[in-house]
N, C-alpha and C. Protein backbone atom coordinates (compact mmCIF):
# COMPACT_ATOMS: atom_id res chain seq x y z
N UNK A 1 -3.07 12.03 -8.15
CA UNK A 1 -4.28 11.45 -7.59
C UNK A 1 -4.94 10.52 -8.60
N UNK A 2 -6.07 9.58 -7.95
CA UNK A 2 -6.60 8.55 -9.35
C UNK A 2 -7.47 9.13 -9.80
N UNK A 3 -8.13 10.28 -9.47
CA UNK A 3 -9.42 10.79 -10.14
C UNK A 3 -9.02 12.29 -10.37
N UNK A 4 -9.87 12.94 -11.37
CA UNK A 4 -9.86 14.60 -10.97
C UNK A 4 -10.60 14.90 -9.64
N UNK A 5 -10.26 15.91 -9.23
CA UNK A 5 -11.22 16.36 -7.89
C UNK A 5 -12.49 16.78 -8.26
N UNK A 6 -13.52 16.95 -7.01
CA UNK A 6 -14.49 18.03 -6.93
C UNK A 6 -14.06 19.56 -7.29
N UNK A 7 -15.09 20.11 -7.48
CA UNK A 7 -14.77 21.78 -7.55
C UNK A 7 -14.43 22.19 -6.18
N UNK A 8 -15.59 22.05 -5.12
CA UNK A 8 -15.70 22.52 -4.23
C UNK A 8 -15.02 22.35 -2.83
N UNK A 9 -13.67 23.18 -2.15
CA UNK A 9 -13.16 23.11 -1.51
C UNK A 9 -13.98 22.57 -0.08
N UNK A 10 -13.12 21.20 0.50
CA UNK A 10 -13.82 20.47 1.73
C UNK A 10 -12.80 20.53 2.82
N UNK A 11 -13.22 20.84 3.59
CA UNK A 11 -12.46 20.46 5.07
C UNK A 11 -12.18 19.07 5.49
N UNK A 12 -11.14 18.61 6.16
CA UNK A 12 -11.18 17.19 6.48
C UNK A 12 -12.09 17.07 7.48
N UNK A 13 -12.92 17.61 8.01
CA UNK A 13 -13.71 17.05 9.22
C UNK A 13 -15.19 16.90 7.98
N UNK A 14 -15.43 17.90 7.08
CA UNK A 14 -16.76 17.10 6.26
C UNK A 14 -15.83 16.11 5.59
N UNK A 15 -14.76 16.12 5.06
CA UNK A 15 -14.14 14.41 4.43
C UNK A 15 -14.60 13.13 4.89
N UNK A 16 -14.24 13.59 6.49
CA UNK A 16 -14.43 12.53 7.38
C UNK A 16 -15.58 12.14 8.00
N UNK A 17 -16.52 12.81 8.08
CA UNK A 17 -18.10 12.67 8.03
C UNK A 17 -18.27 12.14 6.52
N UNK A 18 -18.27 12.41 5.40
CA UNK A 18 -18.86 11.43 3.88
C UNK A 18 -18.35 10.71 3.89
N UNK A 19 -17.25 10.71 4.07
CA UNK A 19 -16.48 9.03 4.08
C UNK A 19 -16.88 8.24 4.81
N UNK A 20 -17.53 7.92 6.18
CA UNK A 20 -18.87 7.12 6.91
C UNK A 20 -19.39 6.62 6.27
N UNK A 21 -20.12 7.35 5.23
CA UNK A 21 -21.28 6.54 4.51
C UNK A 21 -21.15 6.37 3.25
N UNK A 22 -20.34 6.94 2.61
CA UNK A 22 -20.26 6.65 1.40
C UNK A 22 -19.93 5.65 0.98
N UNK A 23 -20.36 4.84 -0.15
CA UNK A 23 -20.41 3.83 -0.83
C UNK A 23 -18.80 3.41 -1.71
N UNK A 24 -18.29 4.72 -2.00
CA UNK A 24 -16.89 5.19 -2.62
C UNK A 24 -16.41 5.34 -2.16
N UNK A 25 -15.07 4.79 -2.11
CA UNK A 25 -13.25 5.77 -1.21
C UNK A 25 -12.72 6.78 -1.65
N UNK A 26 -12.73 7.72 -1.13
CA UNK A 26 -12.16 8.70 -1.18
C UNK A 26 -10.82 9.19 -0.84
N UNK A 27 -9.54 10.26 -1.62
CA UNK A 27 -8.51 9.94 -0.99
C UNK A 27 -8.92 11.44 -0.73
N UNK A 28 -7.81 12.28 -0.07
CA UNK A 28 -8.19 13.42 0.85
C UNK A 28 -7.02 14.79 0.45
N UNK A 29 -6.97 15.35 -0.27
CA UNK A 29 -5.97 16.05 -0.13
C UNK A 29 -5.88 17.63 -0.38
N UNK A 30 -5.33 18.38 0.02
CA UNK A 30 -5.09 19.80 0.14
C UNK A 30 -6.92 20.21 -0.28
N UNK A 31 -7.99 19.80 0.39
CA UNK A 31 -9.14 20.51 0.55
C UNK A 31 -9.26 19.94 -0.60
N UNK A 32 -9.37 18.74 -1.55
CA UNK A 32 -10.08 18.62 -2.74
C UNK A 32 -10.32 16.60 -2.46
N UNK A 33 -11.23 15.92 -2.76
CA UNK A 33 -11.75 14.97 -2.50
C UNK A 33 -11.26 14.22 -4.03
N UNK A 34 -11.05 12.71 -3.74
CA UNK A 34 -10.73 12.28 -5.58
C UNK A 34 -11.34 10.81 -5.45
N UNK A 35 -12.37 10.27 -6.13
CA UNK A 35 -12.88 9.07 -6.06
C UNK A 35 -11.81 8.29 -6.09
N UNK A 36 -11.71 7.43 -6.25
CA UNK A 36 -10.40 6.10 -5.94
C UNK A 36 -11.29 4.99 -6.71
N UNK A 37 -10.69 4.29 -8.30
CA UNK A 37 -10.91 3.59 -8.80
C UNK A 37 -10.89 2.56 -8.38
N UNK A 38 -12.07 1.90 -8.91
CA UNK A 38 -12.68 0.33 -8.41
C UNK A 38 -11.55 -0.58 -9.18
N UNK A 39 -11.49 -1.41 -8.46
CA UNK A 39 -10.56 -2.71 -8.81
C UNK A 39 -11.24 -4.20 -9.40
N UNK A 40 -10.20 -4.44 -10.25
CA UNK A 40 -10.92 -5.58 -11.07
C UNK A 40 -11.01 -6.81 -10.34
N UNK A 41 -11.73 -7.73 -10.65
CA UNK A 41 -11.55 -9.31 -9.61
C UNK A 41 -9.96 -9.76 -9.30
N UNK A 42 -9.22 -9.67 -10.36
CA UNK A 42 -7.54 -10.01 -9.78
C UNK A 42 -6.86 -8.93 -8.74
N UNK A 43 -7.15 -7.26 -8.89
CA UNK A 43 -7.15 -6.86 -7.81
C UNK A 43 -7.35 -7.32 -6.52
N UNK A 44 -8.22 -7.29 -6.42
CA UNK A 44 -9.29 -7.69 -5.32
C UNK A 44 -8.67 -8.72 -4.77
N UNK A 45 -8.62 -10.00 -5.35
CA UNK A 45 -8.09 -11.21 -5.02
C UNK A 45 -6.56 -10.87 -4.49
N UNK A 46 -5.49 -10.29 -5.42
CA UNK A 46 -4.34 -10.04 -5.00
C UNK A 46 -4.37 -9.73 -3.62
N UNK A 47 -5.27 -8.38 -3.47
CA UNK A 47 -5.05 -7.37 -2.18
C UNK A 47 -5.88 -8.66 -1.17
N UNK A 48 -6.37 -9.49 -1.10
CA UNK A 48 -7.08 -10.33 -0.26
C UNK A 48 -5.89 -11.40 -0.07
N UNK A 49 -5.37 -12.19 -0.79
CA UNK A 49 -4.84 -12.91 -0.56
C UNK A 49 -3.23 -12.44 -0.24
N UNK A 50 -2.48 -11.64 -0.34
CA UNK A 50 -1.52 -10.39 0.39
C UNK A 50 -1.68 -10.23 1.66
N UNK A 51 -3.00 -10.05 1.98
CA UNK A 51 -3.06 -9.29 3.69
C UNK A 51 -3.02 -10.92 4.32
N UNK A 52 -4.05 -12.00 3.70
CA UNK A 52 -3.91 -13.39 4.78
C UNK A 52 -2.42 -13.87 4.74
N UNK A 53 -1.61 -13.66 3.52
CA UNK A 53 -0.46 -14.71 3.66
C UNK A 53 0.44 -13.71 5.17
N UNK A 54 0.02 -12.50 5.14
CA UNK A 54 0.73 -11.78 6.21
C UNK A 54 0.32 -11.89 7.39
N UNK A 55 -0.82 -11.74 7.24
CA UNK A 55 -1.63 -11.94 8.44
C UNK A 55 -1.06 -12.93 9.31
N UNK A 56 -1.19 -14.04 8.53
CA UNK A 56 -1.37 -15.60 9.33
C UNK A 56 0.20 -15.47 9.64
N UNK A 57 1.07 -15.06 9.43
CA UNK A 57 2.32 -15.21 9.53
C UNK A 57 2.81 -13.96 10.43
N UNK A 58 1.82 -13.44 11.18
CA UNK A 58 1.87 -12.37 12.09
C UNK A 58 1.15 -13.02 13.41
N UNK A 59 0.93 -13.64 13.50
CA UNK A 59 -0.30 -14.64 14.56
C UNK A 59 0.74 -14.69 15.36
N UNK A 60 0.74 -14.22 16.66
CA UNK A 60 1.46 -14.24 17.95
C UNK A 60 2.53 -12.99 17.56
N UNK A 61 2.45 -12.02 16.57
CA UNK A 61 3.51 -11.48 16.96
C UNK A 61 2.75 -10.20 17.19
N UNK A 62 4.15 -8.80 17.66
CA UNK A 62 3.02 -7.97 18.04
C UNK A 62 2.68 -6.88 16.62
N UNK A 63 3.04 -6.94 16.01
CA UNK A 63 2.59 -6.33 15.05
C UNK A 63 1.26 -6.85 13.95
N UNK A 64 0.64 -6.12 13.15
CA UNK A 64 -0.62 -6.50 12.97
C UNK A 64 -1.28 -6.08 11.52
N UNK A 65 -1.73 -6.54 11.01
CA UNK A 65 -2.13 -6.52 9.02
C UNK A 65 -3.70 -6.00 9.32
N UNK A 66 -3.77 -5.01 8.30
CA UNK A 66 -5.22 -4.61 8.37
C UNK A 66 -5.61 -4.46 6.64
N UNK A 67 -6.67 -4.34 6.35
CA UNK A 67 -7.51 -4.53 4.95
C UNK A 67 -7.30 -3.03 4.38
N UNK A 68 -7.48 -3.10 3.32
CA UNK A 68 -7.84 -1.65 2.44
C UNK A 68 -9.24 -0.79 2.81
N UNK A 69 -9.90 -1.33 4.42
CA UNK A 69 -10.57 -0.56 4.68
C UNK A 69 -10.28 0.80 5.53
N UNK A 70 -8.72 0.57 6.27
CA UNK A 70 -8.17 1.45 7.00
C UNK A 70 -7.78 2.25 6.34
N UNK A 71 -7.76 3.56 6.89
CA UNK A 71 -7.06 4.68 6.26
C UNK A 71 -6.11 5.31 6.54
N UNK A 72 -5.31 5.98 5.87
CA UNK A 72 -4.34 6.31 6.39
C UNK A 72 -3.48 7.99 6.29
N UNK A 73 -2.96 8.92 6.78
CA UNK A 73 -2.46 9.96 6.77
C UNK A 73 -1.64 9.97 7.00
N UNK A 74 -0.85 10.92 5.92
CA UNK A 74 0.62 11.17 5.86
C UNK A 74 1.13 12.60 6.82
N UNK A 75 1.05 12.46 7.66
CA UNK A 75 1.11 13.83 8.58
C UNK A 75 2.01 15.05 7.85
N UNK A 76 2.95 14.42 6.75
CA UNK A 76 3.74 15.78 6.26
C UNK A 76 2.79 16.47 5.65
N UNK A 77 2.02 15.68 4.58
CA UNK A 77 1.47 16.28 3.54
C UNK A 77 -0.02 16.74 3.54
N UNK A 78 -0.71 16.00 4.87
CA UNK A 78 -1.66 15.26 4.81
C UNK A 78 -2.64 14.56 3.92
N UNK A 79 -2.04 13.99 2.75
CA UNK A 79 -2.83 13.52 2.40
C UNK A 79 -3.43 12.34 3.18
N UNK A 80 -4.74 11.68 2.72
CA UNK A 80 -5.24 10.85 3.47
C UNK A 80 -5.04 9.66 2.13
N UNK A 81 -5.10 8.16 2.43
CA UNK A 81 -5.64 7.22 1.40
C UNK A 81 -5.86 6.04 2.02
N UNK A 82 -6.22 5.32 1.23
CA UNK A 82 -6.92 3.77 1.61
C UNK A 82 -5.45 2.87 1.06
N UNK A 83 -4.51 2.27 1.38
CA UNK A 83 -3.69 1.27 0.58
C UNK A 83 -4.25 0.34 0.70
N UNK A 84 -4.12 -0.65 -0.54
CA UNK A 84 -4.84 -2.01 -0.55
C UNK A 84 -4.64 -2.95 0.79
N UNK A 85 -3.35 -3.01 1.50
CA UNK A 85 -3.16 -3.57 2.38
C UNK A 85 -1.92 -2.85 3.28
N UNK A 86 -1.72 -3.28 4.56
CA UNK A 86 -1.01 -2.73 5.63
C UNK A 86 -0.52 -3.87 6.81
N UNK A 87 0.55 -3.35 7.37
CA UNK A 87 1.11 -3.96 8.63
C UNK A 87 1.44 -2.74 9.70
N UNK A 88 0.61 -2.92 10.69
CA UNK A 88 1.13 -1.60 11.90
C UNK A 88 1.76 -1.97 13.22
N UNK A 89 2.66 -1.58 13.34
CA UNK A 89 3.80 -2.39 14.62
C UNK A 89 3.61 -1.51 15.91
N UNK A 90 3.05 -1.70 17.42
CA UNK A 90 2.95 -0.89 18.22
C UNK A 90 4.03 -0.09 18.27
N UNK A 91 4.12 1.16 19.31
CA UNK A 91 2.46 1.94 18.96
C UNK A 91 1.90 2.36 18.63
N UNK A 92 0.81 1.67 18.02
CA UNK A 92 -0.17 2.20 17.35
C UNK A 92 -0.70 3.75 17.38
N UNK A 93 -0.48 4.82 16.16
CA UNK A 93 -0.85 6.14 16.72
C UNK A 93 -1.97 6.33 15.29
N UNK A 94 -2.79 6.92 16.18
CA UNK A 94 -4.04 7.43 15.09
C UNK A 94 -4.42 8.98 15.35
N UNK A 95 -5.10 9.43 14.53
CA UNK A 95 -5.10 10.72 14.18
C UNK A 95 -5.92 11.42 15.35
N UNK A 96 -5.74 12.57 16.17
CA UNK A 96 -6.38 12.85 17.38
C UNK A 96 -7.84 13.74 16.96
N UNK A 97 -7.89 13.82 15.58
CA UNK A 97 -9.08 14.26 15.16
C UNK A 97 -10.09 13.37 14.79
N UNK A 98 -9.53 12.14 14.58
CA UNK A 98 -10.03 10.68 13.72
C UNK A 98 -9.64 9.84 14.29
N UNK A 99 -10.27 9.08 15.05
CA UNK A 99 -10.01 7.74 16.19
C UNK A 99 -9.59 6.51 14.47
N UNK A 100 -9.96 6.74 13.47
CA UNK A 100 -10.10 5.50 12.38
C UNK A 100 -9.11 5.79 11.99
N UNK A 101 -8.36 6.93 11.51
CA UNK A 101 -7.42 7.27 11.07
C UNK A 101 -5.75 6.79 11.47
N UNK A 102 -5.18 5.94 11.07
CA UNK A 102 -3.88 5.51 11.27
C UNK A 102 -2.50 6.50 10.81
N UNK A 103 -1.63 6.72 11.56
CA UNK A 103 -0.57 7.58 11.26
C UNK A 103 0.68 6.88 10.75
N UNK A 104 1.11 5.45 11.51
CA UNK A 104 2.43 4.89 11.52
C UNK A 104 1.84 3.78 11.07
N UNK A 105 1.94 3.55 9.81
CA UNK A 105 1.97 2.08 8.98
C UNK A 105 3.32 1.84 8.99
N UNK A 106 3.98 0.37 8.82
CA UNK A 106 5.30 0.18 9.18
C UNK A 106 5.64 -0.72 7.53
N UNK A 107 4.11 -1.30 7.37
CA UNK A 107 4.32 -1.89 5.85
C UNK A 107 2.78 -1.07 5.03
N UNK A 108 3.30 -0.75 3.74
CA UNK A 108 2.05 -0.55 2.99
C UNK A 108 2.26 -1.43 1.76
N UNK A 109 0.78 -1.92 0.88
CA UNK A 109 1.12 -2.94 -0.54
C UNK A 109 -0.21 -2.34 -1.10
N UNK A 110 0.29 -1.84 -2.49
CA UNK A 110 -0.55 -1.49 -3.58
C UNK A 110 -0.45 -1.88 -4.26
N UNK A 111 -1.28 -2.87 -5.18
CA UNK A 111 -1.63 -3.63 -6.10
C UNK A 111 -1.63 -3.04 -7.11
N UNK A 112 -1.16 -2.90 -8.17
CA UNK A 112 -0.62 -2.23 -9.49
C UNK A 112 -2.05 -2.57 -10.59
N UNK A 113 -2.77 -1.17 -10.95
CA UNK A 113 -3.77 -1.10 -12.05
C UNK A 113 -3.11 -0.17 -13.28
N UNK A 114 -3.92 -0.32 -14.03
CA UNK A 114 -3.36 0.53 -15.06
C UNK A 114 -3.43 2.08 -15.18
N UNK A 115 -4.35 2.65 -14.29
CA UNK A 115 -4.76 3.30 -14.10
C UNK A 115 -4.52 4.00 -12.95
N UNK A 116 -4.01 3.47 -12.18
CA UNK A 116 -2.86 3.99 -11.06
C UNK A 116 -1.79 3.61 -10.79
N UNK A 117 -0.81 2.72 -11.88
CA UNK A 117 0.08 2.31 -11.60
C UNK A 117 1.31 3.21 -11.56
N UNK A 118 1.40 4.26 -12.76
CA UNK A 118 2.27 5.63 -12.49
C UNK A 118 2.47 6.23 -11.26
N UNK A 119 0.90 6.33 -10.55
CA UNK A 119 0.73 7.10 -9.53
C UNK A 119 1.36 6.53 -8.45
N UNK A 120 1.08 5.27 -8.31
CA UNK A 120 1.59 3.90 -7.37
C UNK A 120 3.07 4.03 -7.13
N UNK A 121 3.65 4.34 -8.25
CA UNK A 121 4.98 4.02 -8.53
C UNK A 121 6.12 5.46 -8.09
N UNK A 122 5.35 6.33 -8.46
CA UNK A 122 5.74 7.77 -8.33
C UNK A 122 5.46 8.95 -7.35
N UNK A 123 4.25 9.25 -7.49
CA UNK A 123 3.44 10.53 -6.61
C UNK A 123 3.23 9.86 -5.04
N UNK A 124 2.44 8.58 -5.10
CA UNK A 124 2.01 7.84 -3.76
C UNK A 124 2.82 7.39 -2.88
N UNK A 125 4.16 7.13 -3.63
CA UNK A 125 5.51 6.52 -2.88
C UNK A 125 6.00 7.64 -3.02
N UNK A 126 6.42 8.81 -3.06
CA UNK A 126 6.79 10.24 -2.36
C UNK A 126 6.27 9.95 -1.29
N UNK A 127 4.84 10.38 -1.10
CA UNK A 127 3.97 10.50 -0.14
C UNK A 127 4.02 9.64 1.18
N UNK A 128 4.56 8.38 0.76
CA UNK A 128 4.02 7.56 1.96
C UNK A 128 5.97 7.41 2.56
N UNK A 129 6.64 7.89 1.53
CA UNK A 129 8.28 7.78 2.04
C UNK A 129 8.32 8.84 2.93
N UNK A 130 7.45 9.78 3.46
CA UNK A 130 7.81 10.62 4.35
C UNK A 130 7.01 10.43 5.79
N UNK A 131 6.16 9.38 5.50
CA UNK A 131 5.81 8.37 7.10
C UNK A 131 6.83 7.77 7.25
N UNK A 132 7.30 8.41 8.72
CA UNK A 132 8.98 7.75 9.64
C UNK A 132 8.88 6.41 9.88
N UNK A 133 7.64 5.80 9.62
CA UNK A 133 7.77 4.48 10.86
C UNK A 133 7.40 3.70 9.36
N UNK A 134 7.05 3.91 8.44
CA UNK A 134 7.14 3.46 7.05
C UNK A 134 8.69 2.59 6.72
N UNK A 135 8.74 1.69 6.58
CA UNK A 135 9.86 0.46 6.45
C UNK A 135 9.99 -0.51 5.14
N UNK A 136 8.53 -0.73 4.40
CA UNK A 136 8.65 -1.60 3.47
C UNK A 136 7.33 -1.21 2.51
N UNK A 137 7.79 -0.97 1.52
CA UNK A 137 6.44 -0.52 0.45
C UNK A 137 6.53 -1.58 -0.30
N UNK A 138 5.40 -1.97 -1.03
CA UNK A 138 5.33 -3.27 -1.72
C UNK A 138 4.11 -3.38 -2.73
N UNK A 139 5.20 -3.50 -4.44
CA UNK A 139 4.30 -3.71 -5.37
C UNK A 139 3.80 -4.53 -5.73
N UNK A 140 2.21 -5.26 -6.24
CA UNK A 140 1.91 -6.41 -6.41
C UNK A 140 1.40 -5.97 -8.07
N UNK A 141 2.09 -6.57 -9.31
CA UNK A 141 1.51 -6.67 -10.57
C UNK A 141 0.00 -8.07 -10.41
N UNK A 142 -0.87 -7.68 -11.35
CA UNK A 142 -1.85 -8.21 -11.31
C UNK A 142 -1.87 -9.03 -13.21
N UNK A 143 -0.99 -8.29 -13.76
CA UNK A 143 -0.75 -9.39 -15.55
C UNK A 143 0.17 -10.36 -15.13
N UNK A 144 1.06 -9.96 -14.21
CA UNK A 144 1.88 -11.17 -14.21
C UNK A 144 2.78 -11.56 -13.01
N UNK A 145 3.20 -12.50 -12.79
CA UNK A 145 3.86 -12.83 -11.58
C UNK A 145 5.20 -11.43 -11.52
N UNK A 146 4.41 -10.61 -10.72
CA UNK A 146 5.24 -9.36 -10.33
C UNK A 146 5.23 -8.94 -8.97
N UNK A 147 6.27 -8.75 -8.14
CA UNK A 147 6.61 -8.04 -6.74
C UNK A 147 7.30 -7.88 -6.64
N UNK A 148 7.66 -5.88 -6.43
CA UNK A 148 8.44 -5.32 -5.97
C UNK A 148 8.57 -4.91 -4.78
N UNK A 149 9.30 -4.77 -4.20
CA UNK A 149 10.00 -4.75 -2.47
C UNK A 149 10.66 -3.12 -2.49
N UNK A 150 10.33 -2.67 -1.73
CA UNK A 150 11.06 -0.91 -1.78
C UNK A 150 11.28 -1.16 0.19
N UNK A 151 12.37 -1.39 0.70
CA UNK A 151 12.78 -1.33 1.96
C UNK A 151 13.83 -0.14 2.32
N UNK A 152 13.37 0.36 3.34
CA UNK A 152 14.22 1.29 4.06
C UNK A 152 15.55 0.97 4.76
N UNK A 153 16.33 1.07 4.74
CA UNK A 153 17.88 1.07 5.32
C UNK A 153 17.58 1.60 6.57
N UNK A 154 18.61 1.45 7.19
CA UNK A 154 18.85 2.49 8.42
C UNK A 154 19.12 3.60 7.91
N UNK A 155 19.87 4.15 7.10
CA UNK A 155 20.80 5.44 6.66
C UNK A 155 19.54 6.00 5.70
N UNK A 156 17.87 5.63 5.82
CA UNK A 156 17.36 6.15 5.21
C UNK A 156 16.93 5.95 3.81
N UNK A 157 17.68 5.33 3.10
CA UNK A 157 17.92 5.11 1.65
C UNK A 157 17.03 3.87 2.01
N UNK A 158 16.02 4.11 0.52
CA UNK A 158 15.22 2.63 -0.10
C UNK A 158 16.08 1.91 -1.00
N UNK A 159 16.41 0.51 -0.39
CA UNK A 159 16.46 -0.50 -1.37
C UNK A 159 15.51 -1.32 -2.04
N UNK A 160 15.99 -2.02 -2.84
CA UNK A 160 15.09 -2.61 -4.61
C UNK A 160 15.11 -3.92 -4.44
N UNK A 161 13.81 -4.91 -4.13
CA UNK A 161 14.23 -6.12 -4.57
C UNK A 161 13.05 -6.56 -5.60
N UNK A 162 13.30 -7.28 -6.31
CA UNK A 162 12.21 -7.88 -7.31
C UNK A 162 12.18 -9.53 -7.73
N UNK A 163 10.76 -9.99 -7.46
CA UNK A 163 10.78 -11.66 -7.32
C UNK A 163 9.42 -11.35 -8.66
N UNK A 164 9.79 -11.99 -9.63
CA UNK A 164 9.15 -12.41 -11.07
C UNK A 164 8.69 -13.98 -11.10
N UNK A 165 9.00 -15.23 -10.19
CA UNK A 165 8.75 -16.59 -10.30
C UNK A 165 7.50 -16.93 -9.35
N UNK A 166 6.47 -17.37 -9.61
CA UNK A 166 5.76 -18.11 -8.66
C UNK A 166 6.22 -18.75 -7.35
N UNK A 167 7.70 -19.62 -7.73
CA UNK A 167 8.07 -20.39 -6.65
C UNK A 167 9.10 -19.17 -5.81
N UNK A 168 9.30 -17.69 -6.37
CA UNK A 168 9.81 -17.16 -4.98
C UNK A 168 9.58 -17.22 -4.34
N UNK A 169 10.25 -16.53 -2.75
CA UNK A 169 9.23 -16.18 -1.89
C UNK A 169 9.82 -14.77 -1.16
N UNK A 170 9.21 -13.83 -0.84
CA UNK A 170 9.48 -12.56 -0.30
C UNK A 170 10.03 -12.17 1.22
N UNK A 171 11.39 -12.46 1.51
CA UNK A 171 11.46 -11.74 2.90
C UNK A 171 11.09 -10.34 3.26
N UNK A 172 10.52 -10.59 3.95
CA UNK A 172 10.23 -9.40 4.87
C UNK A 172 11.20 -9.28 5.98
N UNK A 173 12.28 -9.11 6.49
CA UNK A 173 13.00 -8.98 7.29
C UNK A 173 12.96 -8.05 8.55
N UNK A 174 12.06 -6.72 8.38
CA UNK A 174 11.64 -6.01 9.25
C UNK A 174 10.76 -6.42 10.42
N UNK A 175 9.74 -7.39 9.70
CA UNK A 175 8.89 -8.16 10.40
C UNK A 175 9.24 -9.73 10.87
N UNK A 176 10.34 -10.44 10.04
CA UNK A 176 10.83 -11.28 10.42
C UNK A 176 9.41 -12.99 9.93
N UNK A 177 9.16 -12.98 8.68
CA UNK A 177 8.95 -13.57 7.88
C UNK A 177 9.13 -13.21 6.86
N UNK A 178 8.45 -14.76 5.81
CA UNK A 178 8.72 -14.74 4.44
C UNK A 178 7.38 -14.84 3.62
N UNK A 179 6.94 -14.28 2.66
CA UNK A 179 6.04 -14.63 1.79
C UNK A 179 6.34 -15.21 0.37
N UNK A 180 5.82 -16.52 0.51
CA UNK A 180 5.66 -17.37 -0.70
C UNK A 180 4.92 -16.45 -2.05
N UNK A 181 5.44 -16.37 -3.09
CA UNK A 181 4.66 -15.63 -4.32
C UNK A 181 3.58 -16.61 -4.45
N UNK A 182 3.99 -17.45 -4.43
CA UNK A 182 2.62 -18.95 -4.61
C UNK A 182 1.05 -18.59 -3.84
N UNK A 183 1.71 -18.13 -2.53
CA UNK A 183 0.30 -17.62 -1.71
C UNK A 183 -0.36 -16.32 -2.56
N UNK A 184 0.96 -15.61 -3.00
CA UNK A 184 0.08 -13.81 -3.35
C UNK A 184 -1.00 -14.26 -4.55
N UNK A 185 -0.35 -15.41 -5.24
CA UNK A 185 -1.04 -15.33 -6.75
C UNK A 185 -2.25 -16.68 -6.67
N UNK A 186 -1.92 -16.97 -5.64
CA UNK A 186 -2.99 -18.06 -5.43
C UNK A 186 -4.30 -18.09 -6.11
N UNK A 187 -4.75 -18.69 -6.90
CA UNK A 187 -6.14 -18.88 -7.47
C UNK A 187 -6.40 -17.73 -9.07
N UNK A 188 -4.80 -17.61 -9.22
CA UNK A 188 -4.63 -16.86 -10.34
C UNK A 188 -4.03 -17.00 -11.19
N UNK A 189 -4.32 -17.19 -12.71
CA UNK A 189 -3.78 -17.42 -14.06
C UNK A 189 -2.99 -16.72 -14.76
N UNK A 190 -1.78 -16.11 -14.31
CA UNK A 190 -0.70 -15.28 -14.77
C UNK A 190 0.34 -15.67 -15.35
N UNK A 191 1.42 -15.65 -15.99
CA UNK A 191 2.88 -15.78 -16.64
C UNK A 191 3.45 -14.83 -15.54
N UNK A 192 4.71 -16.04 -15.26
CA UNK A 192 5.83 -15.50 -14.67
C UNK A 192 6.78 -14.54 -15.36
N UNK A 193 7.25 -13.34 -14.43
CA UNK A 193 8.09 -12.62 -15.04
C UNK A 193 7.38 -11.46 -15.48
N UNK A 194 8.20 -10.48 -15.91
CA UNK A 194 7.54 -8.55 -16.13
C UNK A 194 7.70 -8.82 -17.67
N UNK A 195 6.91 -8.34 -18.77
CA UNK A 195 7.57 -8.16 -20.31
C UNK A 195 8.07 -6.77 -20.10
N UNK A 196 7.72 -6.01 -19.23
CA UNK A 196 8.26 -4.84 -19.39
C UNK A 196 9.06 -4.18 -18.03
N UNK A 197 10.48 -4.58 -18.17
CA UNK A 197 10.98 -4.15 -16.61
C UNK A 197 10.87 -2.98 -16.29
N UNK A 198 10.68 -2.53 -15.00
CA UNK A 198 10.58 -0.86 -14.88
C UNK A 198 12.22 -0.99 -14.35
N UNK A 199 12.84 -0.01 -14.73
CA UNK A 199 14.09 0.02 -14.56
C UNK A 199 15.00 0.67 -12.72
N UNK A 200 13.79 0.09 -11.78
CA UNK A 200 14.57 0.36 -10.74
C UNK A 200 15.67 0.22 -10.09
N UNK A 201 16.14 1.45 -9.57
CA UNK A 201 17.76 1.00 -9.17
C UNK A 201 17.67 0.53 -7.83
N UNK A 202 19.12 -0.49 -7.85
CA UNK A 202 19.50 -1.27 -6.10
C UNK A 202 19.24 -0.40 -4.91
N UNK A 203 19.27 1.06 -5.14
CA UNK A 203 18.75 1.60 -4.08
C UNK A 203 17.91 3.01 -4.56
N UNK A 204 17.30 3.73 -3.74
CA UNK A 204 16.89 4.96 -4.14
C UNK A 204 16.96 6.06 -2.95
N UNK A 205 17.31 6.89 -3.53
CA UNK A 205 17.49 8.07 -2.09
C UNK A 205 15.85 8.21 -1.23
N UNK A 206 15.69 8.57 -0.36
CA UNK A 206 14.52 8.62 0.36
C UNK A 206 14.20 10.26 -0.21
């Protein structure tokens, strides 16, 4: 998780009542609540300019990009969380306790902090590999021209792709466009390329 928890054991129905009003995101899990670290201006920008290059390149189709305000549950585990950005392909199923609550994200993209990037990489992608209708997870580095691609096979197995150049551009093949890196990093002062590769393999078991 990005935070330590509360002490005090919560039900998801008070989760889901504070989370209304609260000022903070909260992620949700086994009865313990965990603030969710604020993001720096290149965050921000990343996860903003991510959802339009998808967005706009979803215009007439039926599937559909929503903000890091939606939330989302993993029905195995239940945890609940906010991903920076999303794509949900009918039909649309939401939680029968929580009309806000989304079940079948088909794309999720978390913007890589330092401070949750382990988590991003490890604990959160467990979590979200056991949503069925889950197809394409997607890392966005914020030091440097970085995106990683984690796609589902048919046979289950995640494959690895990684674009380090400004002038890439990212198929999405599930959805049937492409994203320009030029759009993700738009209005941002980075060096192309990782100094530090994370050593993912061509595929990974689910």
């Amino acid at each position: 998780m990005s935070a330590s928890p509360q002490e005090k054991w919560i039900s998801r129905e008070e989760y889901s009542a504070s989370e209304r009003t609260s000022p903070v995101k909260h992620e949700y899990y086994n009865g313990q609540i965990y603030a969710m670290a604020g993001g720096s201006p290149a965050h921000a920008r990343l996860g903003f300019n991510i959802s339009v290059a998808i967005g706009k390149r979803l215009q007439g189709k039926s599937c559909r990009g929503a903000s890091s305000d939606q939330r989302v549950r993993i029905e195995a585990s239940g945890l609940e969380t906010y991903p920076d950005a999303l794509v949900v392909c009918p039909p649309e199923r939401y939680a029968e306790d929580d009309a806000n609550v989304l079940l079948n994200p088909a794309l999720i993209v978390e913007v890589l902090s330092p401070s949750t990037e382990a988590y991003d990489r490890g604990g959160k992608f467990g979590q979200y590999s056991q949503i069925d209708a889950l197809r394409d997870y997607i890392l966005v580095s914020q030091d440097r021209i970085g995106v990683e691609h984690f796609q589902r096979a048919a046979g289950g197995e995640w494959r690895f792709r990684r674009c380090t150049r400004r002038e890439d551009a990212l198929p999405l093949e599930n959805l049937e466009i492409t994203i320009p890196l030029e759009e993700i990093y738009e209005g941002l002062d980075v060096p192309s390329g990782l100094l530090m590769l994370h050593n993912a393999p061509d595929m990974l078991g689910s």
